[in-house]
PDB file of N, CA and C in Angstrom:
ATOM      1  N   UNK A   1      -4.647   1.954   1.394  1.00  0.00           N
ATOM      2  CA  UNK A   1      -4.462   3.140   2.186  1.00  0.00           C
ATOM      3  C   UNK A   1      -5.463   4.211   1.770  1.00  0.00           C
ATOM      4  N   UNK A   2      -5.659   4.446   0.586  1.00  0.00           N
ATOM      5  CA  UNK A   2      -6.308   5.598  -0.413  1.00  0.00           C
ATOM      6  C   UNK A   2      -8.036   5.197   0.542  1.00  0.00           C
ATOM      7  N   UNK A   3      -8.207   4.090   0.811  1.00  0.00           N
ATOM      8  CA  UNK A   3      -9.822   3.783   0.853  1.00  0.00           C
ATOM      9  C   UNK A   3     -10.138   3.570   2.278  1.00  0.00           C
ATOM     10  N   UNK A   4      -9.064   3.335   3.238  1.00  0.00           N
ATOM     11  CA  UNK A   4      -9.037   4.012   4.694  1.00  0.00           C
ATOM     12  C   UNK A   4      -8.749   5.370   4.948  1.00  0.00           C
ATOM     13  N   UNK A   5      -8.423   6.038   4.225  1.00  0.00           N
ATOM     14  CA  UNK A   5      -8.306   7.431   4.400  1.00  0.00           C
ATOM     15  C   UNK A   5      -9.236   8.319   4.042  1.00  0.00           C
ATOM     16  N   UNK A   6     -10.007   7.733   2.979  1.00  0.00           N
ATOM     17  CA  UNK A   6     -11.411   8.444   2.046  1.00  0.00           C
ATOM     18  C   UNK A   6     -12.485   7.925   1.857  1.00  0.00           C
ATOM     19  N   UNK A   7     -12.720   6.757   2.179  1.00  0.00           N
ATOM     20  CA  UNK A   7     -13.645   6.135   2.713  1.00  0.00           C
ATOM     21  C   UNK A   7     -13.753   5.329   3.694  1.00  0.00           C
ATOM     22  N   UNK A   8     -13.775   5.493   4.714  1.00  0.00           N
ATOM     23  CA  UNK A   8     -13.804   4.911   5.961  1.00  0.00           C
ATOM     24  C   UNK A   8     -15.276   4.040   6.097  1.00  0.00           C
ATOM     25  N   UNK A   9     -15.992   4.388   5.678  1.00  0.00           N
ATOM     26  CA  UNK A   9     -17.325   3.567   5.593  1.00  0.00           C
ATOM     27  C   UNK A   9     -17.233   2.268   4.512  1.00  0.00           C
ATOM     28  N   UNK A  10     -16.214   1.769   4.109  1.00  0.00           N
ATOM     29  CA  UNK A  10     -16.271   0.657   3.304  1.00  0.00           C
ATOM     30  C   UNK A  10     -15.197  -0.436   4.156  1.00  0.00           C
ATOM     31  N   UNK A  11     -14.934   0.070   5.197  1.00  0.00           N
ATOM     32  CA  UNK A  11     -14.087  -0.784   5.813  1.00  0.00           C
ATOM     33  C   UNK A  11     -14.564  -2.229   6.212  1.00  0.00           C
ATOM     34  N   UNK A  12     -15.518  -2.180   6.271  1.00  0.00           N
ATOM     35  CA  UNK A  12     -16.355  -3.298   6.589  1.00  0.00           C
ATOM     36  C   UNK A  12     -16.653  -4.254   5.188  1.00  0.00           C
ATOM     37  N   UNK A  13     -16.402  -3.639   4.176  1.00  0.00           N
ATOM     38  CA  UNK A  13     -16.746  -4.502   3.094  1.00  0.00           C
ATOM     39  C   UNK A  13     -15.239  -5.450   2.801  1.00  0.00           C
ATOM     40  N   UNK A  14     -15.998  -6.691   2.106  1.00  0.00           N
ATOM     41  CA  UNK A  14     -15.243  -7.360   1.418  1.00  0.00           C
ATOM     42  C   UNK A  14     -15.107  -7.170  -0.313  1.00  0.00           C
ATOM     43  N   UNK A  15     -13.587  -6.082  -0.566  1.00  0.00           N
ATOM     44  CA  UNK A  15     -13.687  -5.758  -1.495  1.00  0.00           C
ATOM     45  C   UNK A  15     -12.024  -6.231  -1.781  1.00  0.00           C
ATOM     46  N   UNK A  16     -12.333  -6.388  -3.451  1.00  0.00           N
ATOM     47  CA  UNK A  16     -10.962  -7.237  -4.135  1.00  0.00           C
ATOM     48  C   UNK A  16     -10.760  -6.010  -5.247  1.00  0.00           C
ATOM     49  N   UNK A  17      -9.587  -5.528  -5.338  1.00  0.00           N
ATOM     50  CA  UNK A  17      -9.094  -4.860  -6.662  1.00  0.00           C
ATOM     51  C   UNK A  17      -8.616  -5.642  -7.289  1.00  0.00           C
ATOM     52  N   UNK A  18      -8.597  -5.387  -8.460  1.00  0.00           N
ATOM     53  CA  UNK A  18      -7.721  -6.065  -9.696  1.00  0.00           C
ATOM     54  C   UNK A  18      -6.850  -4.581 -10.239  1.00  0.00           C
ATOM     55  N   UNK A  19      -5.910  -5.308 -10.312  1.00  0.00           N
ATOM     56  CA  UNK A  19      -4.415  -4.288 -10.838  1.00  0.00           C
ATOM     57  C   UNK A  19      -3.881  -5.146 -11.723  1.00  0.00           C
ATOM     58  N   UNK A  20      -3.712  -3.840 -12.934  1.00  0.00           N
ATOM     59  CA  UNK A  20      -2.684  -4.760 -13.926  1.00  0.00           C
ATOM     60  C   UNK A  20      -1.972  -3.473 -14.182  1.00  0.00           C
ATOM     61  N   UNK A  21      -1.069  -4.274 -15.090  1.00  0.00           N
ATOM     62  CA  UNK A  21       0.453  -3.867 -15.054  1.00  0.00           C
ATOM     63  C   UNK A  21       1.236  -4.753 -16.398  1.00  0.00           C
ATOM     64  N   UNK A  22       2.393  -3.624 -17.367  1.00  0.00           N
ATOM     65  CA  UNK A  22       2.874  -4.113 -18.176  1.00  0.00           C
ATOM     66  C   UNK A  22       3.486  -5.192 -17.803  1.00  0.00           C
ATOM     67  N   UNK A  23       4.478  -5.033 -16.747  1.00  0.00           N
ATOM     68  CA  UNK A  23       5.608  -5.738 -16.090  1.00  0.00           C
ATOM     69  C   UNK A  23       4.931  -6.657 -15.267  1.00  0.00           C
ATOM     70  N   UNK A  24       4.921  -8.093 -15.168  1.00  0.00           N
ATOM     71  CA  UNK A  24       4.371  -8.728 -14.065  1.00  0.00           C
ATOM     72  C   UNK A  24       5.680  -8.526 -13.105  1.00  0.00           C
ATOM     73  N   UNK A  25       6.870  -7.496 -12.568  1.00  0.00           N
ATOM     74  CA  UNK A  25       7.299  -7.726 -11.490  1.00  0.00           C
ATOM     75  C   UNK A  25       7.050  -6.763 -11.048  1.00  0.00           C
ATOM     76  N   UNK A  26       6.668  -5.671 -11.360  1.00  0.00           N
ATOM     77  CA  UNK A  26       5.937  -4.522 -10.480  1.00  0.00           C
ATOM     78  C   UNK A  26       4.888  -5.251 -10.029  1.00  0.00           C
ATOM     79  N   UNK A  27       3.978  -6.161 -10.633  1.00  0.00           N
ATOM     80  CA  UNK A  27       2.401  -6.856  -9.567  1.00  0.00           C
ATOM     81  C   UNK A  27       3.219  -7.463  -8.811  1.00  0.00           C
ATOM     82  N   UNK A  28       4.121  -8.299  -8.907  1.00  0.00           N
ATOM     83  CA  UNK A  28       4.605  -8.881  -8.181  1.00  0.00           C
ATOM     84  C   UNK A  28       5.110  -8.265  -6.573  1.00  0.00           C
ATOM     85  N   UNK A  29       6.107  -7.170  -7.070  1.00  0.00           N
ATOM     86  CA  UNK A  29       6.421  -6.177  -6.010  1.00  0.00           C
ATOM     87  C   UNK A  29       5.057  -4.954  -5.070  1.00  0.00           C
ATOM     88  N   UNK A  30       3.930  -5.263  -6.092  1.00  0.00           N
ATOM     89  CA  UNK A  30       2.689  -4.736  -5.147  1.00  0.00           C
ATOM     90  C   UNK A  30       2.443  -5.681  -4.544  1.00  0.00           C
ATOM     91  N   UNK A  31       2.372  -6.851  -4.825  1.00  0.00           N
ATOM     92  CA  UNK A  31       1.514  -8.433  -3.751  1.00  0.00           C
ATOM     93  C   UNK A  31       1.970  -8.108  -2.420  1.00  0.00           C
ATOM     94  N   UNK A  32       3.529  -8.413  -2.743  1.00  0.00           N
ATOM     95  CA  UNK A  32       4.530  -8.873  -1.410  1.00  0.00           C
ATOM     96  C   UNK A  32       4.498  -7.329  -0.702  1.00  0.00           C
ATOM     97  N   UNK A  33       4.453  -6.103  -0.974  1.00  0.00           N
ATOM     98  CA  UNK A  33       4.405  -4.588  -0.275  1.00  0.00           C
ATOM     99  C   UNK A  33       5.280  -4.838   0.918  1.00  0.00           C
ATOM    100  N   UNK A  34       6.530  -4.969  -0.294  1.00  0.00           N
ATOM    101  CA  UNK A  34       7.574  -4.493   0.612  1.00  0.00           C
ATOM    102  C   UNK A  34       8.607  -3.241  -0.183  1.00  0.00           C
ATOM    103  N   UNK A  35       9.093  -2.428   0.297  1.00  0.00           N
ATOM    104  CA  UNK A  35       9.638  -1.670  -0.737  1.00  0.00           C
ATOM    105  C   UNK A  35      11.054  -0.828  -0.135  1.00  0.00           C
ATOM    106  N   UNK A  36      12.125  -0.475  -0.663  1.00  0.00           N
ATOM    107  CA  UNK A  36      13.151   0.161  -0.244  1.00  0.00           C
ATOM    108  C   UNK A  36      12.698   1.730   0.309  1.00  0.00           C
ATOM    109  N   UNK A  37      13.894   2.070   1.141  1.00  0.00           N
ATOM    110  CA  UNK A  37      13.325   3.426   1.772  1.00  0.00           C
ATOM    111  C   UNK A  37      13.119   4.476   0.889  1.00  0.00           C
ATOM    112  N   UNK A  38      14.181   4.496  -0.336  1.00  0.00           N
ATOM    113  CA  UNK A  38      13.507   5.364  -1.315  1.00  0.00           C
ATOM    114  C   UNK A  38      12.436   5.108  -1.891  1.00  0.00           C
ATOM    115  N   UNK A  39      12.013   4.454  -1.980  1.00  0.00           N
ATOM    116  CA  UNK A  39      10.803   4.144  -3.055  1.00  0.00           C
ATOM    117  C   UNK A  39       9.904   4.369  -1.920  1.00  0.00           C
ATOM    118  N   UNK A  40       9.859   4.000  -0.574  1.00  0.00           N
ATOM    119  CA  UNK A  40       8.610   4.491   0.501  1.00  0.00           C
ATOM    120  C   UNK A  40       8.622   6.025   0.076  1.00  0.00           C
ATOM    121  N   UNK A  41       9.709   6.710   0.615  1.00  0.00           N
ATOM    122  CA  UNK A  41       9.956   7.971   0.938  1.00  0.00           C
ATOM    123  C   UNK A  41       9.136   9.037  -0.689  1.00  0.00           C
ATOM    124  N   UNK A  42       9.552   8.065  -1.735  1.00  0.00           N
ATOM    125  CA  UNK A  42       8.774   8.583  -2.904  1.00  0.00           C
ATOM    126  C   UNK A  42       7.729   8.843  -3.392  1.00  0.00           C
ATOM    127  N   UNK A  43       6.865   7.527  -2.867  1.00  0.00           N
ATOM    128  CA  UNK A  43       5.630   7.508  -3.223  1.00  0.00           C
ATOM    129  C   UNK A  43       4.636   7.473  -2.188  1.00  0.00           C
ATOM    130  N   UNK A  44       5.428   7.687  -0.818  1.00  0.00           N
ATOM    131  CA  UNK A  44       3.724   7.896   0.523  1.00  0.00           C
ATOM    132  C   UNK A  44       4.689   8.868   1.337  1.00  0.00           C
ATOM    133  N   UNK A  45       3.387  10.072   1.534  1.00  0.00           N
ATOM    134  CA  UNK A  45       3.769  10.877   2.753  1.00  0.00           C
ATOM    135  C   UNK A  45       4.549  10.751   3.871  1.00  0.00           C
ATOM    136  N   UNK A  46       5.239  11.522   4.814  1.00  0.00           N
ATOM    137  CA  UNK A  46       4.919  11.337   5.705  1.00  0.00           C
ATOM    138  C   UNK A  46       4.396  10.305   6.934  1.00  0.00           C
ATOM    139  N   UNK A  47       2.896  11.503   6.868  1.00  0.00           N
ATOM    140  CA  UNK A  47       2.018  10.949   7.429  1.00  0.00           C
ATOM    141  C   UNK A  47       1.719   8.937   7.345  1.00  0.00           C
ATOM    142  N   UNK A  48       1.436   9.343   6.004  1.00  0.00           N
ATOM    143  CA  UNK A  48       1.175   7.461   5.569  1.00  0.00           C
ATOM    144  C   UNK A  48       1.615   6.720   5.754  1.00  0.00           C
ATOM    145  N   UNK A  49       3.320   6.883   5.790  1.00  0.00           N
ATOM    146  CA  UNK A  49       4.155   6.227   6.116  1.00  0.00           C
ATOM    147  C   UNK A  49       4.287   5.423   7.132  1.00  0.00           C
ATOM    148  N   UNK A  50       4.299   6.446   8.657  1.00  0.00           N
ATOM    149  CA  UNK A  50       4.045   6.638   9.739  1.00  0.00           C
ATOM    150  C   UNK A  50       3.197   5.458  10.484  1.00  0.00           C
ATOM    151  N   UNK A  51       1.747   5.993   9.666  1.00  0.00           N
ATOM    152  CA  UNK A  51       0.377   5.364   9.705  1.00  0.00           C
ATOM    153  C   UNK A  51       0.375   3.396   9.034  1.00  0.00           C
ATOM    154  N   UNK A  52       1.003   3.575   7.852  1.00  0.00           N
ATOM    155  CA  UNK A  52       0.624   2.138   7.432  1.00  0.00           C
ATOM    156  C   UNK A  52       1.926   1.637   6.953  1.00  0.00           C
ATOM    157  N   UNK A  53       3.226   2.329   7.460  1.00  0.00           N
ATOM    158  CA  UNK A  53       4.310   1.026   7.326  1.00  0.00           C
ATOM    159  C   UNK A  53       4.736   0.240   8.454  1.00  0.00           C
ATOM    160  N   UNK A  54       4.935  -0.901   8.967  1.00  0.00           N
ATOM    161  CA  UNK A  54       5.759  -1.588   9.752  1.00  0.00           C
ATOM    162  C   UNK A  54       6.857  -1.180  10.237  1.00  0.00           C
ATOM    163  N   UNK A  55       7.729  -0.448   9.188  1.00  0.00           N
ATOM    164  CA  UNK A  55       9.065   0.170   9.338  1.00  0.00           C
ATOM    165  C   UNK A  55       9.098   0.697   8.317  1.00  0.00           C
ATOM    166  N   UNK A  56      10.119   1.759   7.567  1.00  0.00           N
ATOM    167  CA  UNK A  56      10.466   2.522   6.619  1.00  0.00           C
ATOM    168  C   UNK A  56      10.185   1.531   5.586  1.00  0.00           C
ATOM    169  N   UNK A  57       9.895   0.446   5.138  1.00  0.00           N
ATOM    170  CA  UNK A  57      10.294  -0.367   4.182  1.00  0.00           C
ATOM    171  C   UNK A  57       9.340  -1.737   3.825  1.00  0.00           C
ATOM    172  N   UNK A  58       7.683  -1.394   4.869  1.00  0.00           N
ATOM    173  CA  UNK A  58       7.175  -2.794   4.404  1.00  0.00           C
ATOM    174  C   UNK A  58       5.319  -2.163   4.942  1.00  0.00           C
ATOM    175  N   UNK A  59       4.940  -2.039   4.101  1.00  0.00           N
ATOM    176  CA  UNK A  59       3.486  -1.692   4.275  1.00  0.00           C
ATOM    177  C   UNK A  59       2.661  -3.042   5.341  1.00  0.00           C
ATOM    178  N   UNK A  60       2.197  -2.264   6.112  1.00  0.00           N
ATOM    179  CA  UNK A  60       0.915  -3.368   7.163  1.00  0.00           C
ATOM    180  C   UNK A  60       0.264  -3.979   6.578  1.00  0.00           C
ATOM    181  N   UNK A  61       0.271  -5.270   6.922  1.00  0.00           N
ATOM    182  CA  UNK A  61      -0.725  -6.130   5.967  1.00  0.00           C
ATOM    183  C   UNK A  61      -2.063  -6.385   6.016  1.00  0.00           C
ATOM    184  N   UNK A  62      -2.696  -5.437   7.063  1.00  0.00           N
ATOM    185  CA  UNK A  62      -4.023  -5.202   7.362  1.00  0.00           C
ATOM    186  C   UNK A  62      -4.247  -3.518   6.398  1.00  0.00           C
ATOM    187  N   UNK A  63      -3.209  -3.294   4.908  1.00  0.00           N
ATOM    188  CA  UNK A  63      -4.212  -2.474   4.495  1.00  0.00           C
ATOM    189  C   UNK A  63      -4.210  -3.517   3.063  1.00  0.00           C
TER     190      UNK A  63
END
């Protein structure tokens, strides 16, 4: 989301993050980006929400 919103000129690239994490079930729970309505409502705007969830509860899988 962060790199469609602020860089729009890299959309075209083929780019891979690497994320780590103490807990492998938080990576786990980033892979699958699905998340309860509090935890949406906590950590993305609004706006973002709006913009790149499916429903209150599951991020688009085109970000």
């Amino acid at each position: 989301m962060l790199i469609r919103e602020h860089f729009p000129n890299l959309l075209g690239w083929d780019l891979h993050l690497h994320a780590t994490d103490l807990s492998p079930t938080v990576i786990a729970k980033a892979k699958e980006g699905v998340y309860t309505d509090m935890e949406a409502r906590r950590r993305l705007s609004d706006s973002l929400s709006t913009r790149y969830s499916t429903n209150r509860f599951e991020i688009a899988i085109s970000v």
